[in-house]
N, C-alpha and C. Protein backbone atom coordinates (compact mmCIF):
# COMPACT_ATOMS: atom_id res chain seq x y z
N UNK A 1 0.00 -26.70 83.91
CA UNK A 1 0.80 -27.43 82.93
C UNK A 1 -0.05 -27.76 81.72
N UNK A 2 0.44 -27.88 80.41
CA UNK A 2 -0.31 -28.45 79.56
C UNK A 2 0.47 -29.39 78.88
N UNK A 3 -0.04 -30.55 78.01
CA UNK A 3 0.24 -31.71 77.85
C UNK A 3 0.07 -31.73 76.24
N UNK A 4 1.33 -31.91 75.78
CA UNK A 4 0.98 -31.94 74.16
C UNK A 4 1.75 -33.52 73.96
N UNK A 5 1.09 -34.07 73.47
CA UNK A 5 1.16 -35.45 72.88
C UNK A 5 2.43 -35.62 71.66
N UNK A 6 3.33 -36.56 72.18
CA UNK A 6 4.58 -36.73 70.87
C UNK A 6 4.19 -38.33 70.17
N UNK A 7 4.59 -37.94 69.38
CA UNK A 7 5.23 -39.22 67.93
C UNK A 7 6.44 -39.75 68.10
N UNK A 8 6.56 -41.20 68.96
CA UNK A 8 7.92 -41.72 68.52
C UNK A 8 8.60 -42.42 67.46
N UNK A 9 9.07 -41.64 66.64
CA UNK A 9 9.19 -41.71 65.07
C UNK A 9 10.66 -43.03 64.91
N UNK A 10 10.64 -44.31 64.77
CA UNK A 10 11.91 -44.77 64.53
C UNK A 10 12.25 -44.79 63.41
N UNK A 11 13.42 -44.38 63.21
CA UNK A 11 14.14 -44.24 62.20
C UNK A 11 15.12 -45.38 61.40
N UNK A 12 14.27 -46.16 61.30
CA UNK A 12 15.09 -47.68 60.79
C UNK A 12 16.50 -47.62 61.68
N UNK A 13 16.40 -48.48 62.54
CA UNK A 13 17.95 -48.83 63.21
C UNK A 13 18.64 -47.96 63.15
N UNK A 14 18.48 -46.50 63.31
CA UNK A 14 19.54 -45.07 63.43
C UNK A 14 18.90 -44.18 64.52
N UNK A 15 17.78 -44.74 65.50
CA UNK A 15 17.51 -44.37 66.87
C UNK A 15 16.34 -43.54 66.40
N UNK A 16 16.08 -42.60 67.15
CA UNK A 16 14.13 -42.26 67.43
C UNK A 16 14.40 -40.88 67.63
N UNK A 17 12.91 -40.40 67.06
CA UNK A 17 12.85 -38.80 67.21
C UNK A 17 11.72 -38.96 67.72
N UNK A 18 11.49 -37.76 68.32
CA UNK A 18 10.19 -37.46 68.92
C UNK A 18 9.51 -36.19 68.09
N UNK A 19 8.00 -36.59 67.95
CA UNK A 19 7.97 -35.02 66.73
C UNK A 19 6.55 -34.81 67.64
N UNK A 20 6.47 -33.19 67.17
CA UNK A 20 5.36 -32.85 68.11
C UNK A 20 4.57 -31.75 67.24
N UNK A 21 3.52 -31.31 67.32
CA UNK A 21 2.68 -30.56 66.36
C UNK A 21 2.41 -29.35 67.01
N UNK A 22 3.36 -27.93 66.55
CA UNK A 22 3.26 -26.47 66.30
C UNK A 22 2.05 -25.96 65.61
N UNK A 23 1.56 -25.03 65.54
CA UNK A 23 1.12 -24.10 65.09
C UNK A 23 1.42 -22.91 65.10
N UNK A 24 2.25 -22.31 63.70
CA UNK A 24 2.98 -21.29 63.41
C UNK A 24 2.00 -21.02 62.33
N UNK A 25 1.77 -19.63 61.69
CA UNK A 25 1.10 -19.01 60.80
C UNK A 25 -0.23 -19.82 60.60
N UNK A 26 -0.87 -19.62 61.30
CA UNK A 26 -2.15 -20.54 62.08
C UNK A 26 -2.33 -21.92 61.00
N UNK A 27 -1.09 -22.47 61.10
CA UNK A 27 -0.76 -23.66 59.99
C UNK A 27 -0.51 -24.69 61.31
N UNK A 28 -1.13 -26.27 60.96
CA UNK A 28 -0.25 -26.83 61.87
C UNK A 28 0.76 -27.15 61.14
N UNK A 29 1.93 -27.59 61.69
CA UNK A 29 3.44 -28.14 61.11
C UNK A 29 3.45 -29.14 62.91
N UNK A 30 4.37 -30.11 61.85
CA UNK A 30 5.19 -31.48 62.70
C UNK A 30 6.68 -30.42 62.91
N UNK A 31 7.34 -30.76 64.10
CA UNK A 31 8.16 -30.63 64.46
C UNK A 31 8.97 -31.30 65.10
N UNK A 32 10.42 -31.56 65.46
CA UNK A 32 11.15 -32.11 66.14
C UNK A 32 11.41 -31.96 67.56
N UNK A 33 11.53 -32.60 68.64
CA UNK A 33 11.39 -32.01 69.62
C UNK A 33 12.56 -32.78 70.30
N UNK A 34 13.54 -31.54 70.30
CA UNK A 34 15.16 -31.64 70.26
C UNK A 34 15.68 -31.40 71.49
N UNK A 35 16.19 -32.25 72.88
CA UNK A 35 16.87 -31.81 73.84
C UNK A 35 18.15 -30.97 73.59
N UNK A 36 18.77 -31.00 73.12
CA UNK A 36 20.27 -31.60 72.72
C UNK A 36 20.36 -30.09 71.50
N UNK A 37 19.24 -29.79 70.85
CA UNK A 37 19.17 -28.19 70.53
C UNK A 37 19.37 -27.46 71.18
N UNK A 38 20.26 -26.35 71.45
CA UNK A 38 20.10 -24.65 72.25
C UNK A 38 18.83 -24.01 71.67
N UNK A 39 18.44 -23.74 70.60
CA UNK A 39 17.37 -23.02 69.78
C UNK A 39 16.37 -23.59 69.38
N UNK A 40 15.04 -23.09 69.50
CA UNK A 40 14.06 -23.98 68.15
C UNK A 40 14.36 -23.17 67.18
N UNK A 41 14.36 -23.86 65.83
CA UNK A 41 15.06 -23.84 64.69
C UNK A 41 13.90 -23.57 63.68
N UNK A 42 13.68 -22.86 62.61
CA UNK A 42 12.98 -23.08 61.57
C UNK A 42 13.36 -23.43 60.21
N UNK A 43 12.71 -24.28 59.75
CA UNK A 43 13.17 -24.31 58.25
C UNK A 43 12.93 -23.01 57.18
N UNK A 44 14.21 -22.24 56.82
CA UNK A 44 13.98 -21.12 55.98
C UNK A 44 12.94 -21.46 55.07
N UNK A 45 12.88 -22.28 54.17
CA UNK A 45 12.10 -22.58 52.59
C UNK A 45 10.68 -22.54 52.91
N UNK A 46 10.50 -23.28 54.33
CA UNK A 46 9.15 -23.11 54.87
C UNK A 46 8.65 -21.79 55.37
N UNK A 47 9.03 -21.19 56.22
CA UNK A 47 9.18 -19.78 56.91
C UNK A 47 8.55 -19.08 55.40
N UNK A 48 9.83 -18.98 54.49
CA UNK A 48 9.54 -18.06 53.19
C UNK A 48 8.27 -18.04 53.06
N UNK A 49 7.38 -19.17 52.58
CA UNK A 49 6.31 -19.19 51.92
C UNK A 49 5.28 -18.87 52.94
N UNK A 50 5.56 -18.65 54.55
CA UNK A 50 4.22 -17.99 54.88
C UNK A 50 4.69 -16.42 55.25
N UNK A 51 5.59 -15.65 54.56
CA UNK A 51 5.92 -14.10 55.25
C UNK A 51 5.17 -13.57 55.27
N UNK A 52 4.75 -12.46 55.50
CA UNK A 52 4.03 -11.35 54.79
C UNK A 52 4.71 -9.85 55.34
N UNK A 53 3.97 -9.04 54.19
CA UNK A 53 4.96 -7.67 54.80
C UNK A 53 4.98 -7.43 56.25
N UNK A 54 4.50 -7.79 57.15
CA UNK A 54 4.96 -7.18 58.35
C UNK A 54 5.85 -8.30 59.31
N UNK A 55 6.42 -8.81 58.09
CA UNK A 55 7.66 -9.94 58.75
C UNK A 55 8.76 -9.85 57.90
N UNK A 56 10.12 -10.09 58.78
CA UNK A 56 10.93 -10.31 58.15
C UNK A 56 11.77 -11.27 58.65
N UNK A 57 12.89 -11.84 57.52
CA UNK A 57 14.21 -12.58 58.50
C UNK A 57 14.81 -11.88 58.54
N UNK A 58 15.75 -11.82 59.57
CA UNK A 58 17.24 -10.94 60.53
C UNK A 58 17.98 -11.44 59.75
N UNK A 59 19.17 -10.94 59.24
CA UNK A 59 20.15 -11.62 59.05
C UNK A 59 21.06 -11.50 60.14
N UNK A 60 21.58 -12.97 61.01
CA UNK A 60 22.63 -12.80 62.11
C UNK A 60 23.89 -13.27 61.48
N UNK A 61 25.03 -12.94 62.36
CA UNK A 61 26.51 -13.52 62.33
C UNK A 61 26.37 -14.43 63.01
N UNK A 62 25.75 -15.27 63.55
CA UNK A 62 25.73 -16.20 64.66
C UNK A 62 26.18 -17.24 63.90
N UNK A 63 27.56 -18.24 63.98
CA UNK A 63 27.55 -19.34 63.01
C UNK A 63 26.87 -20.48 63.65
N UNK A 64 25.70 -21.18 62.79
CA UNK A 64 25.48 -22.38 63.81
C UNK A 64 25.73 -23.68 63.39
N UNK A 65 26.06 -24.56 64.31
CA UNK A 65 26.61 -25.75 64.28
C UNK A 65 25.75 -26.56 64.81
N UNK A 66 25.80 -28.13 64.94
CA UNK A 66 25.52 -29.31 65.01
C UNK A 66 24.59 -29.94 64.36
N UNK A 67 24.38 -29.14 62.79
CA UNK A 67 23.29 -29.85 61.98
C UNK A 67 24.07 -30.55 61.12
N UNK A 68 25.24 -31.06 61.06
CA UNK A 68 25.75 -31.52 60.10
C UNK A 68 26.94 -30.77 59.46
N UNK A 69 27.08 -29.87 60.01
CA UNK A 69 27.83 -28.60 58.97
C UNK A 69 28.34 -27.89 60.28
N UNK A 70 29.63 -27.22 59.68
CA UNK A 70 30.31 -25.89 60.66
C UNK A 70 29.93 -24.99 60.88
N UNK A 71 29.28 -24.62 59.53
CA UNK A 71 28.82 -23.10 59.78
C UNK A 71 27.55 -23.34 58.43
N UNK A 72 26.42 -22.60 58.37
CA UNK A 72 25.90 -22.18 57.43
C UNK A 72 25.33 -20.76 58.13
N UNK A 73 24.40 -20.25 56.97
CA UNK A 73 23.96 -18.84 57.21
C UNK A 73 22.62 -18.62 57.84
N UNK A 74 22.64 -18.09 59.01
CA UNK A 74 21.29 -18.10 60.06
C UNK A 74 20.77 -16.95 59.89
N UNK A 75 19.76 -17.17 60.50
CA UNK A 75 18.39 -15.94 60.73
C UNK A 75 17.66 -15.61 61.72
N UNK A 76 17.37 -14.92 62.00
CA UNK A 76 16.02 -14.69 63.31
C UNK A 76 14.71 -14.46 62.71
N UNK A 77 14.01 -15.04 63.14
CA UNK A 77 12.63 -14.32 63.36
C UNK A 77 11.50 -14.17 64.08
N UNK A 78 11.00 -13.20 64.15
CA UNK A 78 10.36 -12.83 65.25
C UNK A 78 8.65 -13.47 65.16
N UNK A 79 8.23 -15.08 65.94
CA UNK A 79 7.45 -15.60 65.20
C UNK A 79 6.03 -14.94 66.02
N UNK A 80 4.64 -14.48 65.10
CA UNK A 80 4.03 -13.55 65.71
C UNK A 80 3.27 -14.44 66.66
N UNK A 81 2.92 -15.67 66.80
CA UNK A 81 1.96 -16.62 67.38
C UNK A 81 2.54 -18.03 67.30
N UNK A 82 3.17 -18.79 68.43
CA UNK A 82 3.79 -20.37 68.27
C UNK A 82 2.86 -20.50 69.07
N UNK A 83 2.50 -21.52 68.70
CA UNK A 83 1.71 -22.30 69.70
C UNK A 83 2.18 -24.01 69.80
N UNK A 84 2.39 -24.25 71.26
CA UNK A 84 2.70 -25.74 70.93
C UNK A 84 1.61 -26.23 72.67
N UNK A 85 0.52 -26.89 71.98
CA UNK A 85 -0.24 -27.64 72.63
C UNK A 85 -1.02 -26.73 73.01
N UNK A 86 -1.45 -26.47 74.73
CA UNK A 86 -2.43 -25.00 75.10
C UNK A 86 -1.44 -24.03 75.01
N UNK A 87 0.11 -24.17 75.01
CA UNK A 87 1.11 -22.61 75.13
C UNK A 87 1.13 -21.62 73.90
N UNK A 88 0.28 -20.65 74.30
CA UNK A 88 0.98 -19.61 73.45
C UNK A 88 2.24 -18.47 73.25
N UNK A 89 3.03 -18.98 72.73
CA UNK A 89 3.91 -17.92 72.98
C UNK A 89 3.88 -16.36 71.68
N UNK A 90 3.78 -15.64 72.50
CA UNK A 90 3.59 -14.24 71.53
C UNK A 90 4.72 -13.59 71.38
N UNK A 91 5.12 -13.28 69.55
CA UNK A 91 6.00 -12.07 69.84
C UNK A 91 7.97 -13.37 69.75
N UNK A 92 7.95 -14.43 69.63
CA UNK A 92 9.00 -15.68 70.06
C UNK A 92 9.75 -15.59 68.77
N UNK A 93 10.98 -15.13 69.53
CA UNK A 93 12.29 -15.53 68.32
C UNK A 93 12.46 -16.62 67.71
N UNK A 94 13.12 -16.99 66.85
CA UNK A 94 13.48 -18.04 66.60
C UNK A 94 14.48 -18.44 65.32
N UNK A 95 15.42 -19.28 65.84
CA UNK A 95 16.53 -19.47 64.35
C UNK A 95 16.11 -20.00 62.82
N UNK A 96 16.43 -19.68 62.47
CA UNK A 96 16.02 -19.77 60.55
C UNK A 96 16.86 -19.91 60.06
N UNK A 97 17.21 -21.60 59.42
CA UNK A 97 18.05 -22.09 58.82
C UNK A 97 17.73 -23.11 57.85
N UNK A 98 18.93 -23.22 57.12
CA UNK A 98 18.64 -23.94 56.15
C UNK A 98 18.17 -25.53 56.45
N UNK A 99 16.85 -26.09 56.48
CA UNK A 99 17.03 -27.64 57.27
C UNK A 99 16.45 -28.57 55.71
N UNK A 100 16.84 -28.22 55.07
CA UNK A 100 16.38 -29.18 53.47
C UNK A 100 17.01 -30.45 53.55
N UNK A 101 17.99 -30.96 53.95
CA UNK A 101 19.04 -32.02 54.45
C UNK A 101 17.86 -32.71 55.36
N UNK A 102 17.33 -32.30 56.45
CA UNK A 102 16.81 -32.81 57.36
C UNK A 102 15.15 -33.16 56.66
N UNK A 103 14.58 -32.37 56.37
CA UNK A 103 13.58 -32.54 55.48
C UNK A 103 13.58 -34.08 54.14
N UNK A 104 14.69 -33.78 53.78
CA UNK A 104 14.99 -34.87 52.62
C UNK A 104 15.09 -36.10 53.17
N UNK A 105 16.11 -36.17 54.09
CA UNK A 105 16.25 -37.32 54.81
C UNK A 105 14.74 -38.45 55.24
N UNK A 106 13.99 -36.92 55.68
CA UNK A 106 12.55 -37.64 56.19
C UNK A 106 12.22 -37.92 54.81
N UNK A 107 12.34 -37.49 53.48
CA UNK A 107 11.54 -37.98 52.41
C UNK A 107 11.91 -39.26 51.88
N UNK A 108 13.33 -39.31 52.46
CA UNK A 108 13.84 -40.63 51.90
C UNK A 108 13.13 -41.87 52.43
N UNK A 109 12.59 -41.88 53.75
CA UNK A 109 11.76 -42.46 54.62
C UNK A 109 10.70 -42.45 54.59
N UNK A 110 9.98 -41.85 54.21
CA UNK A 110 8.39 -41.17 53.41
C UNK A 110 7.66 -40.66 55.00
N UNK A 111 8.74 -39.69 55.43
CA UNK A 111 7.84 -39.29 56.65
C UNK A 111 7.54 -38.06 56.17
N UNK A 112 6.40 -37.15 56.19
CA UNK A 112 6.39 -35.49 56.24
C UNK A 112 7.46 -34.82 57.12
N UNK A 113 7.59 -33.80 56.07
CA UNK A 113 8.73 -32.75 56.27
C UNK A 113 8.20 -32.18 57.57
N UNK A 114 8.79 -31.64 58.62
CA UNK A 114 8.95 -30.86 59.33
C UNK A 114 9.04 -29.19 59.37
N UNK A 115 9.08 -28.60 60.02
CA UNK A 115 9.33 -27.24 59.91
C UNK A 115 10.29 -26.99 60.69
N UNK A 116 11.07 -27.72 61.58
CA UNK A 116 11.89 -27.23 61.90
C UNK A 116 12.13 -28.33 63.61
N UNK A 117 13.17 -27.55 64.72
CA UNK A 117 12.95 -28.31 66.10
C UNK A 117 12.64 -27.24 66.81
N UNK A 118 11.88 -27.99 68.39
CA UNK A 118 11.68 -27.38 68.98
C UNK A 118 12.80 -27.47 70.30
N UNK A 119 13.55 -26.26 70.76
CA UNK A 119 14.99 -26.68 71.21
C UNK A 119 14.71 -26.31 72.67
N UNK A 120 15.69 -26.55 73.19
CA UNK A 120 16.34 -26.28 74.68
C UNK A 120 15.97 -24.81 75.74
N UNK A 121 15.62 -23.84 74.46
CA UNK A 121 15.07 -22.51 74.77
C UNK A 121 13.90 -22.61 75.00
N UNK A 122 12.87 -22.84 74.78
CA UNK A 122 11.01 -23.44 75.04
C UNK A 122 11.23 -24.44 76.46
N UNK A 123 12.02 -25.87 76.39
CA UNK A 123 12.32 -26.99 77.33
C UNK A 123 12.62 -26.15 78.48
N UNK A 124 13.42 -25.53 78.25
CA UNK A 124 14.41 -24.87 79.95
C UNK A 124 13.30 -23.60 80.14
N UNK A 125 12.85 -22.59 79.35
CA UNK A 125 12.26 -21.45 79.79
C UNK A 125 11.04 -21.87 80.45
N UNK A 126 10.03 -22.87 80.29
CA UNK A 126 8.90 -23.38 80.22
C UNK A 126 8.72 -24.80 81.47
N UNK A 127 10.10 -25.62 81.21
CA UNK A 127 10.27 -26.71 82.99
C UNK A 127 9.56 -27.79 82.06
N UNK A 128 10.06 -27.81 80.45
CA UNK A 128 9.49 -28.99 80.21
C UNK A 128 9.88 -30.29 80.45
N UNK A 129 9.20 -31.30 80.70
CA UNK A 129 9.29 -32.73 81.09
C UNK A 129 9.00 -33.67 79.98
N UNK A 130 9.57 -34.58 79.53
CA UNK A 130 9.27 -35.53 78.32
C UNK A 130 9.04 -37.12 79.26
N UNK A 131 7.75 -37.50 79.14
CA UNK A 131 6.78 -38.67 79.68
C UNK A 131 7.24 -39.82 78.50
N UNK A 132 8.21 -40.57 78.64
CA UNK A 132 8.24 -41.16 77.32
C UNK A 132 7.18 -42.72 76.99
N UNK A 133 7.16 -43.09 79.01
CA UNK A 133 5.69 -43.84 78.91
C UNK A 133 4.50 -43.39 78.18
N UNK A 134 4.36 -42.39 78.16
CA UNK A 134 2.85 -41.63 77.85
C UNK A 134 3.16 -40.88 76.70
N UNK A 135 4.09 -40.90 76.12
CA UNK A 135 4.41 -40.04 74.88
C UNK A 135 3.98 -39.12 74.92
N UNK A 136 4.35 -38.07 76.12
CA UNK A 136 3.81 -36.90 76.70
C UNK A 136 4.70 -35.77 76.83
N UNK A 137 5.25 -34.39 76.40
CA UNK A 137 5.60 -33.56 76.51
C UNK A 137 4.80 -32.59 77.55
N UNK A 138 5.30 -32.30 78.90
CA UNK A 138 4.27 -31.70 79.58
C UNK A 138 4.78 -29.78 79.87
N UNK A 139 4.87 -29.13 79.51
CA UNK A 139 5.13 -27.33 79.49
C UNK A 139 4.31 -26.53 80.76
N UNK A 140 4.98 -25.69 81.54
CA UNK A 140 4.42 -24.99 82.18
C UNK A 140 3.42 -23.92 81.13
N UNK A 141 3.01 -23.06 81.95
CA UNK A 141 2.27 -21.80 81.63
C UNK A 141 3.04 -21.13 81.17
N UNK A 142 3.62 -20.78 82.32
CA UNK A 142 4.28 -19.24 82.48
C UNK A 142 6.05 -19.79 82.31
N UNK A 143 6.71 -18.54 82.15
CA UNK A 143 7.88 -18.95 82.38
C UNK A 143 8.81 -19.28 83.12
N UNK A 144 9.85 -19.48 83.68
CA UNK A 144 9.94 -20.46 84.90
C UNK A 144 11.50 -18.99 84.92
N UNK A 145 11.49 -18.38 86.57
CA UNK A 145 12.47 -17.70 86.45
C UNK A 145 13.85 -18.69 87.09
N UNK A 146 14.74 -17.95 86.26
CA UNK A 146 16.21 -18.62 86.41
C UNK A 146 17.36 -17.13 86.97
């Protein structure tokens, strides 16, 4: 198991996030760390600025919902190195959407922007456990078969 340490972020009297620190494009980024997500999510605007030619975004039909909105316009991408705590995951999809709403919100609050959440797909594939005594996110190794 490995043990990556969360932030319980309150959000003035509108309840608590938990944020946890990725390393995508050997950058760290804060992230959200979302039960209640199906997907980890990326912020497009962010994504953009680290591409390079041997990346791209997908464009999907997939409409996605529960950020606020019915539908906006999603993406895949295929991220070459996530790392969250000792896990590396190689080669890891992931949704690419518009999260500037969510970003702003934190600015209104003067928290740093995010890059995105980490969703239900990492939690369930992986047997993660959230320690909320210990502000502890704990991830298997390997992947957990279902």
């Amino acid at each position: 198991m490995v043990s990556v340490p969360l932030t319980l972020l309150n959000l003035q009297d509108d309840g608590f996030h938990l944020l946890l620190e990725v390393i995508v494009f050997d950058t760290p980024f804060k992230a959200v760390l979302d039960t209640g997500a199906s997907k980890t999510v990326f912020d497009k605007a962010t994504v953009e600025t680290y591409l390079h030619q041997n990346m791209a975004l997908q464009h999907t039909d997939m409409v996605s919902t529960g950020l606020g909105t019915t539908s906006m316009q999603s993406f895949t991408l295929n991220v070459p190195d996530l790392q969250i705590g000792g896990l590396h995951l190689k080669h890891y999809e992931v949704a690419v959407l518009d999260l500037s709403t969510i970003n702003y919100a934190y600015e209104q609050l003067e928290i740093e922007p995010v890059i995105g959440v980490v969703g239900g797909d990492i939690l369930t594939a992986y047997g993660g456990i959230i320690d909320y005594r210990k502000s502890m996110l704990k991830l298997r190794q390997r992947k957990l078969r279902h």
